[in-house]
N, C-alpha and C. Protein backbone atom coordinates (compact mmCIF):
# COMPACT_ATOMS: atom_id res chain seq x y z
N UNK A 1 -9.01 -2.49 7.74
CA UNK A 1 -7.74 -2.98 7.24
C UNK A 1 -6.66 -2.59 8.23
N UNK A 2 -6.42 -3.56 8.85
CA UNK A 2 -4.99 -3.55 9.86
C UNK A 2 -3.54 -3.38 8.83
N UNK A 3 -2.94 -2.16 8.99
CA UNK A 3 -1.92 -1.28 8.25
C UNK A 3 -0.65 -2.07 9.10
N UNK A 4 -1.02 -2.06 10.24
CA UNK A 4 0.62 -2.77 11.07
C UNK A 4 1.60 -1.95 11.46
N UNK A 5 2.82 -1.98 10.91
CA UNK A 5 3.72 -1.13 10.94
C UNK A 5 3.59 -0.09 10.03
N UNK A 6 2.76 -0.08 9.56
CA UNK A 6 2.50 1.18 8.27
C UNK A 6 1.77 2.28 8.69
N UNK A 7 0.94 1.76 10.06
CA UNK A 7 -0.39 2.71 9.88
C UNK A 7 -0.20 3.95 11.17
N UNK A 8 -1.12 5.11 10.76
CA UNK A 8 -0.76 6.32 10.98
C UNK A 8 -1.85 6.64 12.43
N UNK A 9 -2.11 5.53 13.20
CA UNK A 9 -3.18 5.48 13.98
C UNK A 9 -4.18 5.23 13.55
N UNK A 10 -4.36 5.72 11.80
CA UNK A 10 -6.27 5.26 11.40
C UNK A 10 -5.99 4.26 10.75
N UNK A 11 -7.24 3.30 10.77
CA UNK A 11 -7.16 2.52 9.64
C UNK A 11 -8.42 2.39 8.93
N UNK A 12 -8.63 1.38 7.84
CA UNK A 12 -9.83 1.82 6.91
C UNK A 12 -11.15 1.05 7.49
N UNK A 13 -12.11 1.43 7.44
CA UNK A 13 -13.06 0.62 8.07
C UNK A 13 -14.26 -0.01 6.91
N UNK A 14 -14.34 0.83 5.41
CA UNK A 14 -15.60 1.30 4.82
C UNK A 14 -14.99 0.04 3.57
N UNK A 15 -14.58 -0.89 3.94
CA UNK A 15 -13.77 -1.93 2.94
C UNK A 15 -14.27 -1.85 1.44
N UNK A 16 -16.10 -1.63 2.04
CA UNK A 16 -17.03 -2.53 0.62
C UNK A 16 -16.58 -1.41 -0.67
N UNK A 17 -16.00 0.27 -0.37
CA UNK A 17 -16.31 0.65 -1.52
C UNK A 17 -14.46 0.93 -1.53
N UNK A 18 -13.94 0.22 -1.13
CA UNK A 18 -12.23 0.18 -1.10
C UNK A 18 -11.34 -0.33 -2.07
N UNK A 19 -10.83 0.61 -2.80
CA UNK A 19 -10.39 -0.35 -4.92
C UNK A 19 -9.25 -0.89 -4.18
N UNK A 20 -9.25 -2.20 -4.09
CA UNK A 20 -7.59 -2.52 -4.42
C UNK A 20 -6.75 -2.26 -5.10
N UNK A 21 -7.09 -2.33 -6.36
CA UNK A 21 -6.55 -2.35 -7.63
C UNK A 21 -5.74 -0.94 -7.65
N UNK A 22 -6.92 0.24 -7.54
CA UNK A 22 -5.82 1.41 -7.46
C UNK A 22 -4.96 1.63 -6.42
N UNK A 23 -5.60 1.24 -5.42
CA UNK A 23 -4.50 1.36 -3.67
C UNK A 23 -2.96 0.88 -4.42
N UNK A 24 -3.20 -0.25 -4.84
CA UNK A 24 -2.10 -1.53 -4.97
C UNK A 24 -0.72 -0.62 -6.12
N UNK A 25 -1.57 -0.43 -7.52
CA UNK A 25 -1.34 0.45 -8.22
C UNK A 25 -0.58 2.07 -7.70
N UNK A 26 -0.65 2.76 -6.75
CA UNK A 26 -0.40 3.73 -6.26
C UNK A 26 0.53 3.32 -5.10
N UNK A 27 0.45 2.75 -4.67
CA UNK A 27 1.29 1.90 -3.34
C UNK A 27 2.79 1.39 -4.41
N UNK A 28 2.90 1.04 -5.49
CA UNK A 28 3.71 0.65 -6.27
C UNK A 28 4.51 1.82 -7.02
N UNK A 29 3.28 3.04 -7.45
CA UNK A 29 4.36 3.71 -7.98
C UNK A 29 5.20 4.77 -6.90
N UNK A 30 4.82 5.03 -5.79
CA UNK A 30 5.17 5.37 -4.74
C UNK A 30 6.79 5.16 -4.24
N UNK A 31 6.68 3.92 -4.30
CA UNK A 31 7.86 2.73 -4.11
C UNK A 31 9.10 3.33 -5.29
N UNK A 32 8.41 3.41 -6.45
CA UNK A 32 9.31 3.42 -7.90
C UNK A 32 9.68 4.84 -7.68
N UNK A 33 9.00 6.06 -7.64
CA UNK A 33 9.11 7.16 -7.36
C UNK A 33 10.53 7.56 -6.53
N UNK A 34 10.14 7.15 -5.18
CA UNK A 34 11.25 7.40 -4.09
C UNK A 34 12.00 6.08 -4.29
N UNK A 35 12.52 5.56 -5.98
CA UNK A 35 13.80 4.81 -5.41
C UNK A 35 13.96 3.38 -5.09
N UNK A 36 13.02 2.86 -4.43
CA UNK A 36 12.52 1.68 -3.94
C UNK A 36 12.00 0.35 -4.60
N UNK A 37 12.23 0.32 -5.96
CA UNK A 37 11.40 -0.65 -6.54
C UNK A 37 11.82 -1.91 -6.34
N UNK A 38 13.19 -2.25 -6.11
CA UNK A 38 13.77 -3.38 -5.52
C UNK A 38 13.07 -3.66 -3.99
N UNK A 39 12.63 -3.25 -3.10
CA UNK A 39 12.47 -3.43 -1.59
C UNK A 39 10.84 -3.13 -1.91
N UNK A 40 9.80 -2.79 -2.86
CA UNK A 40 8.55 -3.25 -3.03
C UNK A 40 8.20 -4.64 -3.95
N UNK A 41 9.50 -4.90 -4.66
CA UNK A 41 9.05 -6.17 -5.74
C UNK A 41 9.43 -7.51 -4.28
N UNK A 42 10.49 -7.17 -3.17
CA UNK A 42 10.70 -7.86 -2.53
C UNK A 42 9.65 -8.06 -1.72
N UNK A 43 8.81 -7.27 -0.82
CA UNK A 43 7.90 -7.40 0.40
C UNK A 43 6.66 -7.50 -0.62
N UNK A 44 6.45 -7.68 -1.67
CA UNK A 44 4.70 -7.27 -2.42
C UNK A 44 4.58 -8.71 -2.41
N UNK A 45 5.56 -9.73 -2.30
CA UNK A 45 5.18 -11.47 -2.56
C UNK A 45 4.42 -11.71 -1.72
């Protein structure tokens, strides 16, 4: 998974056992946490 501007030099390679669902889920409350929920509802389209 190519991260882009996100990524920390690693990226994920092992996809098959990789949840979206929680990544996506955790990636969201992250956002809400620090403030951000306007500038994740914008870039998540």
């Amino acid at each position: 998974m190519n991260r882009e501007s996100h990524s920390k030099g690693q990226n994920i390679f092992d996809i098959k056992e990789f949840d979206y669902d929680n990544f996506r889920d955790a990636f969201k409350l992250f956002f809400e946490i620090e403030g951000y929920s306007e500038h994740y509802q914008k870039m998540i389209k």
